[in-house]
N, C-alpha and C. Protein backbone atom coordinates (compact mmCIF):
# COMPACT_ATOMS: atom_id res chain seq x y z
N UNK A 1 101.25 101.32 52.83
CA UNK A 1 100.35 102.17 52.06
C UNK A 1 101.15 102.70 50.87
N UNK A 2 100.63 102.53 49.97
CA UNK A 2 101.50 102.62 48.17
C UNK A 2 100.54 104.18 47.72
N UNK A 3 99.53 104.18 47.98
CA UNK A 3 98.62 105.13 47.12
C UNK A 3 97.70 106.01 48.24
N UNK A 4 97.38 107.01 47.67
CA UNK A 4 96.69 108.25 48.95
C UNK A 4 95.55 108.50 48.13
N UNK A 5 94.20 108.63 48.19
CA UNK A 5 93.42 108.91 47.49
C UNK A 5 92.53 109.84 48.71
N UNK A 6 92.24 111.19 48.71
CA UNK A 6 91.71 112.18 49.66
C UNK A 6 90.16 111.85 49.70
N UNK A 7 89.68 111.08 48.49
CA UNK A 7 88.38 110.38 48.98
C UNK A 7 87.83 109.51 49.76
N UNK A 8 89.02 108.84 50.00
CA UNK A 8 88.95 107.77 50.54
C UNK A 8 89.81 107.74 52.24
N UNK A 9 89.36 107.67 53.13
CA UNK A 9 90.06 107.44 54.40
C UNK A 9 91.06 106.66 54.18
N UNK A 10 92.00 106.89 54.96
CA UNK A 10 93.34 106.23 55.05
C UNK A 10 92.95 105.19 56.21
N UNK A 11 93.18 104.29 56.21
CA UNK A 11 93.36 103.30 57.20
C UNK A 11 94.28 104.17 58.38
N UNK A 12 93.64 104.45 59.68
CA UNK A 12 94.63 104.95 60.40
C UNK A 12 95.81 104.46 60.94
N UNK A 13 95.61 103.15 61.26
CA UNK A 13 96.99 101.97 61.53
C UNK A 13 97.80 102.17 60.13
N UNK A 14 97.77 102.05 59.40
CA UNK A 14 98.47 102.28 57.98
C UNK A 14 99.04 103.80 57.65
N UNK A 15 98.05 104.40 57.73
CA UNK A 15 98.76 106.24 58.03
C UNK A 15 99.90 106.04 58.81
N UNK A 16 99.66 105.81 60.28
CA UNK A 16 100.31 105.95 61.03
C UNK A 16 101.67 105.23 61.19
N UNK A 17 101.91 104.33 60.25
CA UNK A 17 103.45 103.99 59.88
C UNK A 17 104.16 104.35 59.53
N UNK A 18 103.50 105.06 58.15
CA UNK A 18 104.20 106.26 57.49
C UNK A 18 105.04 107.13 58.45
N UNK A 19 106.01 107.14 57.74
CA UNK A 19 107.04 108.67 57.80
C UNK A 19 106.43 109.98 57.42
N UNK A 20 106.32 111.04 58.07
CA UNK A 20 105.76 112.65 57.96
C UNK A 20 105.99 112.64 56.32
N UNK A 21 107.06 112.42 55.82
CA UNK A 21 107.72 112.74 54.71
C UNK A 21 107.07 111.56 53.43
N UNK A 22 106.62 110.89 53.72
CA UNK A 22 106.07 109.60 53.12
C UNK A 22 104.64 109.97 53.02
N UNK A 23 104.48 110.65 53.69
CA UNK A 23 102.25 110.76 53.54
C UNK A 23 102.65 111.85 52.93
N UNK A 24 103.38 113.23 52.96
CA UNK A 24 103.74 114.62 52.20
C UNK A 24 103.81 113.92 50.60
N UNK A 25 104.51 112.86 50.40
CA UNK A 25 104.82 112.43 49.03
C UNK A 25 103.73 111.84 48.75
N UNK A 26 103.11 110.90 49.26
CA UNK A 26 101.60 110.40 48.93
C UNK A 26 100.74 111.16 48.32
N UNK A 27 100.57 112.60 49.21
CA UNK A 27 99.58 113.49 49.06
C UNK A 27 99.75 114.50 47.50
N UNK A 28 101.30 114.52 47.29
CA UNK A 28 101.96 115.17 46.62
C UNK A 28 101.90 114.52 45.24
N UNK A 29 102.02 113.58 45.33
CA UNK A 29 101.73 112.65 43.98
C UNK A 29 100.30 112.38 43.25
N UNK A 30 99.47 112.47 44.77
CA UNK A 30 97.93 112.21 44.22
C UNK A 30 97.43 113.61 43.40
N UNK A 31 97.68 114.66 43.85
CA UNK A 31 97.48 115.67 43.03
C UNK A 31 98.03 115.99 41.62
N UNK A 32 99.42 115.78 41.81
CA UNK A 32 100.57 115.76 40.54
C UNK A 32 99.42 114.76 39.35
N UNK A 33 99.04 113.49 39.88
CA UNK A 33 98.44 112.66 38.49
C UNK A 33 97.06 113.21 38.59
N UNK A 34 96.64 113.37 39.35
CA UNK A 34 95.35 114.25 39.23
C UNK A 34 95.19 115.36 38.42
N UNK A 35 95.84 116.19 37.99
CA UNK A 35 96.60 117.19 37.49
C UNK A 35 96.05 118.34 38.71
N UNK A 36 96.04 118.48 39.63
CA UNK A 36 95.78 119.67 40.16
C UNK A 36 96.56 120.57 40.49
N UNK A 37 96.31 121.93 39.73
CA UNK A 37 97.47 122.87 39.75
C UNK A 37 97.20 123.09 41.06
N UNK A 38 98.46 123.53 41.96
CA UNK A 38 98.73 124.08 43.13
C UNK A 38 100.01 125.19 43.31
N UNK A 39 99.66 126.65 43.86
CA UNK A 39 100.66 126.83 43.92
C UNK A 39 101.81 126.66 44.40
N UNK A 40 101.86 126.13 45.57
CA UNK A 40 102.61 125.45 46.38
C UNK A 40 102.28 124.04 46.49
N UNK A 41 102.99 122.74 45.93
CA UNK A 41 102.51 121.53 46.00
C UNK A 41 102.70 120.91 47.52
N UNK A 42 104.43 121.18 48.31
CA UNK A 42 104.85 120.88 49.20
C UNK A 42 103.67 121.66 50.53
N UNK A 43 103.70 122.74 50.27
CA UNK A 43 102.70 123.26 51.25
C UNK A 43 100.95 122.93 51.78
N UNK A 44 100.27 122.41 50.23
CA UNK A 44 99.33 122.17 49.96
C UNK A 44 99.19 120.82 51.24
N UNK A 45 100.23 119.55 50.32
CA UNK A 45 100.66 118.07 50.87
C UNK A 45 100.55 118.33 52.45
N UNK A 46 101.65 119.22 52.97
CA UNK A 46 101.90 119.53 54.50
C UNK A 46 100.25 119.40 55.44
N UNK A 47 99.77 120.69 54.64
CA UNK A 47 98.27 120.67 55.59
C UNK A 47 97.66 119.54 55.45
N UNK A 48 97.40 119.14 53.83
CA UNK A 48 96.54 117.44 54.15
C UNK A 48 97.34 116.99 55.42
N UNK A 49 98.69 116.70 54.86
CA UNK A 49 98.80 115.96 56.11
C UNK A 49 98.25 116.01 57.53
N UNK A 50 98.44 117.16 57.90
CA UNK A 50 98.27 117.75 59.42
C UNK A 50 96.94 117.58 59.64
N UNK A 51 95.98 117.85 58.84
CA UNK A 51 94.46 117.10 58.81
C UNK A 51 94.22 115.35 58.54
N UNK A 52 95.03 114.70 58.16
CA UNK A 52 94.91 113.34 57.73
C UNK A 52 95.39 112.97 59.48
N UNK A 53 96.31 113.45 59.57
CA UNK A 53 97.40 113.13 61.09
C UNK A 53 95.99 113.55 62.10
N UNK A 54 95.25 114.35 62.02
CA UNK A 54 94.38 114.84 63.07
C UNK A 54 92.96 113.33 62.98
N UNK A 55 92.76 113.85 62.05
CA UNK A 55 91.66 112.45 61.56
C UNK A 55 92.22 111.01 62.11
N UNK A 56 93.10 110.73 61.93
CA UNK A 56 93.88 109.41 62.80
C UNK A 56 93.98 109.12 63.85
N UNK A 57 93.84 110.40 64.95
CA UNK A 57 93.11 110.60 65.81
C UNK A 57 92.44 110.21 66.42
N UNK A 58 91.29 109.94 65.60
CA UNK A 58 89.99 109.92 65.94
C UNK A 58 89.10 110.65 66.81
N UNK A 59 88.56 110.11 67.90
CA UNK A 59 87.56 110.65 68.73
C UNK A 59 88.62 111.46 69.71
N UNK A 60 89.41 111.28 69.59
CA UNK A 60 90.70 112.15 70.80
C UNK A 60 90.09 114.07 70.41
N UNK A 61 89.56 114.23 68.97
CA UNK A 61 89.62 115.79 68.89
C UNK A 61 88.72 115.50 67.66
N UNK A 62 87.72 116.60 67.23
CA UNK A 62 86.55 116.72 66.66
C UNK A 62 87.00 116.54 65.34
N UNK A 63 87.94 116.37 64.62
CA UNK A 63 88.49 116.56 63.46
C UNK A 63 87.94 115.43 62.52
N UNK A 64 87.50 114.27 62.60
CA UNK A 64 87.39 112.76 62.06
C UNK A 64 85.88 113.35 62.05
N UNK A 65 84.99 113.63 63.20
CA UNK A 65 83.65 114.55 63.40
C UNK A 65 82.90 115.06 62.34
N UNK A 66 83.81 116.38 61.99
CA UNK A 66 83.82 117.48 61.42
C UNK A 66 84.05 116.67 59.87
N UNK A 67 84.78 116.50 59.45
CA UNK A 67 85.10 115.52 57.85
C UNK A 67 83.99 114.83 57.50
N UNK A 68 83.18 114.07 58.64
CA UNK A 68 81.79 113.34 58.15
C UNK A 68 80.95 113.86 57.92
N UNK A 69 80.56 114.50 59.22
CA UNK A 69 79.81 115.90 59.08
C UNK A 69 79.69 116.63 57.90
N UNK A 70 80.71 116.90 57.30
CA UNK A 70 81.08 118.12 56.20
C UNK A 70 80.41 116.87 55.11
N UNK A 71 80.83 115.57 54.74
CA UNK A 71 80.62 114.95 54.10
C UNK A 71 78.62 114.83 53.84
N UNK A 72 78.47 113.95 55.13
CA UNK A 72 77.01 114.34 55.16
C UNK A 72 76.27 115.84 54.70
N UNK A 73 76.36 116.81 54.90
CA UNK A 73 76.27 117.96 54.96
C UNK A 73 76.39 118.13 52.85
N UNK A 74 77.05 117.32 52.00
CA UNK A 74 76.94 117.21 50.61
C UNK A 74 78.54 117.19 49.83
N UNK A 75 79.31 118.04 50.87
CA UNK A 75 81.01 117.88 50.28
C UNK A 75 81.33 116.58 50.24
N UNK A 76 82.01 116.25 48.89
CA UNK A 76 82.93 115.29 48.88
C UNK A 76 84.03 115.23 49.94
N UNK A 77 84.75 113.85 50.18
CA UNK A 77 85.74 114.23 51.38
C UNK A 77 86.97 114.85 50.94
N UNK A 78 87.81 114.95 49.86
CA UNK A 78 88.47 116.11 49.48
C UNK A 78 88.29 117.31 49.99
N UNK A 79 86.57 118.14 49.35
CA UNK A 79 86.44 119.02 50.05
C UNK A 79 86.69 119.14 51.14
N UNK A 80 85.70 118.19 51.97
CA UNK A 80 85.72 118.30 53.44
C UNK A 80 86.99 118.58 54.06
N UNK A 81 88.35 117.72 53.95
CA UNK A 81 89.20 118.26 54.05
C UNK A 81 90.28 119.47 53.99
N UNK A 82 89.57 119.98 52.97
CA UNK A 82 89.75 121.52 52.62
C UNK A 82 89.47 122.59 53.50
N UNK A 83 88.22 122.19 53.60
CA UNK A 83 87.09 123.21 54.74
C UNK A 83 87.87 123.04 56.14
N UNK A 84 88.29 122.01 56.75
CA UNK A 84 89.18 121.77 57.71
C UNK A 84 90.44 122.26 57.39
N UNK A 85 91.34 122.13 56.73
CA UNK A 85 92.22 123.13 56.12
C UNK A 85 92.51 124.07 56.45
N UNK A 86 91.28 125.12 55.94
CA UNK A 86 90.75 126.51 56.11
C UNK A 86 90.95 126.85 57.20
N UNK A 87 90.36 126.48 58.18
CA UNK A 87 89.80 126.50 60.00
C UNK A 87 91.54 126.36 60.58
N UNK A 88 92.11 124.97 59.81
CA UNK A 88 93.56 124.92 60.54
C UNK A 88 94.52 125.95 59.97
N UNK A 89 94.63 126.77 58.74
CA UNK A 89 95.27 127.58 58.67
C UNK A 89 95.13 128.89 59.35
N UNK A 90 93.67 129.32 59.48
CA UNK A 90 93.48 130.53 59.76
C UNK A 90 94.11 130.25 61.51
N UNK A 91 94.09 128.87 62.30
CA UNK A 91 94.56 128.65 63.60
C UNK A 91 95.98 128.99 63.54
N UNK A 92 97.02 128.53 62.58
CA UNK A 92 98.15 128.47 62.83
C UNK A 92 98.52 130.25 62.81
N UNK A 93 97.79 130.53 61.40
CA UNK A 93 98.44 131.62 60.95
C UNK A 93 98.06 133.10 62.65
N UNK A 94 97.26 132.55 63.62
CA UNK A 94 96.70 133.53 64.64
C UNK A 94 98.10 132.92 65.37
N UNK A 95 98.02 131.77 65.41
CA UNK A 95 99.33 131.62 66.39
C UNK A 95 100.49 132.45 66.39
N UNK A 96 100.74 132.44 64.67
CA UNK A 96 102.18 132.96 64.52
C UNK A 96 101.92 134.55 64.40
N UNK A 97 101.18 135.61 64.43
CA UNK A 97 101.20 136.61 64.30
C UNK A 97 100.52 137.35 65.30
N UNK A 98 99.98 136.79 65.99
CA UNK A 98 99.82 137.03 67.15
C UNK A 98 99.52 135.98 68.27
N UNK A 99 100.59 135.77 68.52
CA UNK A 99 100.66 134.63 69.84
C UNK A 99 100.03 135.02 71.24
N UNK A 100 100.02 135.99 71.33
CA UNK A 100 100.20 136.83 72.91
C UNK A 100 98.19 136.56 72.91
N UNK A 101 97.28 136.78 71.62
CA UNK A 101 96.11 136.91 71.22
C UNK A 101 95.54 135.18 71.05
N UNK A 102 96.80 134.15 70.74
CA UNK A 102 96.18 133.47 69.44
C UNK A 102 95.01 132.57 69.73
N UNK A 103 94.34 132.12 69.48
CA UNK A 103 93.35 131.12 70.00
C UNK A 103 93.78 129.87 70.59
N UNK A 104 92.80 129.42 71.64
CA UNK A 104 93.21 128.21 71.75
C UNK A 104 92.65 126.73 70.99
N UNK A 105 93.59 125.88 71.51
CA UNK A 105 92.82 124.30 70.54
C UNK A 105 91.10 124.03 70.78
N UNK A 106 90.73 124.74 71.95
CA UNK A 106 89.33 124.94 71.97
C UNK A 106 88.38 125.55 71.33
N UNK A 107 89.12 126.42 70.69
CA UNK A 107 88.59 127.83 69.89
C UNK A 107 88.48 126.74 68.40
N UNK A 108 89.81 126.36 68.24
CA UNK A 108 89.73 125.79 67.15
C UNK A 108 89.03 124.85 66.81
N UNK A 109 88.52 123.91 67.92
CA UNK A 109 87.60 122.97 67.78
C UNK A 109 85.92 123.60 67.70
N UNK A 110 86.05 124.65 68.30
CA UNK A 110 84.69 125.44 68.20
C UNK A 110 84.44 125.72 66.32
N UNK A 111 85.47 126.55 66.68
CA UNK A 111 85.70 127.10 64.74
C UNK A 111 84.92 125.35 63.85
N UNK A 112 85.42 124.19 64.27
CA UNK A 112 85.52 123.16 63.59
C UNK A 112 83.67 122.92 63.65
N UNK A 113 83.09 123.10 64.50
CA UNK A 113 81.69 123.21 65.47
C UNK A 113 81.00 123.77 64.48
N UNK A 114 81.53 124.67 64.40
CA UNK A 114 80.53 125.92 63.71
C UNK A 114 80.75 126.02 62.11
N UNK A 115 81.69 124.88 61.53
CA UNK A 115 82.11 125.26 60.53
C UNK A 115 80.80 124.06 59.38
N UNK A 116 80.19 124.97 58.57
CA UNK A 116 78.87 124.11 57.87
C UNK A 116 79.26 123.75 55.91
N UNK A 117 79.10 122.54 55.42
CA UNK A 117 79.44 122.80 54.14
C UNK A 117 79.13 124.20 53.07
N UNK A 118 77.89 124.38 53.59
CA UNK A 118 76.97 125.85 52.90
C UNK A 118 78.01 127.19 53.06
N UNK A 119 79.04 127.40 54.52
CA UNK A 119 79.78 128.35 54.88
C UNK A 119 80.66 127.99 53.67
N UNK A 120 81.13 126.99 53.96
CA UNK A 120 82.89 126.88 53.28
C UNK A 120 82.63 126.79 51.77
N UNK A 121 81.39 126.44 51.09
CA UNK A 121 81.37 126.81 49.62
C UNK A 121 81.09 128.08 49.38
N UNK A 122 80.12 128.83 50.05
CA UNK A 122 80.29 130.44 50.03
C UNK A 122 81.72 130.90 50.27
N UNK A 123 82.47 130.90 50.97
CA UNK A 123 84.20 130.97 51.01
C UNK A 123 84.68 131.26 49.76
């Protein structure tokens, strides 16, 4: 895989060759010529990833689901990915600040359940 385009699904056999550090640069580059300012480029790249890595997946966890869904629903899949994003940051960030509280991967798949294109453009 030479090129990452967030519109387009990644071949998951092909993702999945990649090096962590190799899809981060993929992701990192597609924006860079895109021109999309980011404040954090490395950070931005990280989460696609962790959503691209979930989507590869597949049917193992609602995530591949939720991206079509969002798609159907009128978001481009960029967006869609975003909106998933959202749902996975607000998960991590419960983990790390309150662990003893934080949700579980169930919660998060609920969050993913409940999460509608109409919500995440009001956002």
């Amino acid at each position: 895989m030479k090129k990452y385009d967030p519109h387009t699904a990644p071949v998951p056999e092909e993702w999945n060759l990649l090096d962590e550090s190799e899809r981060i640069e993929l992701i990192k580059r597609y924006h860079k010529k895109a021109r999309i300012k980011l404040p954090n480029a490395t950070l931005h790249a990280g989460i696609h990833t962790v959503v691209e890595n979930q989507i590869a997946l597949g049917d193992e966890i609602p995530v591949a689901k939720t991206i079509e869904r969002l798609v159907d629903e009128g978001l481009d899949r960029h967006d869609a990915l975003h909106a998933v994003a959202g749902a996975l940051t607000n998960h991590i960030h419960a983990l790390m600040t309150t662990p003893e509280t934080a949700p579980t991967e169930d919660e998060y798949y609920k969050e993913l359940e409940a999460l509608t294109a109409e919500k995440w453009s009001e956002s």
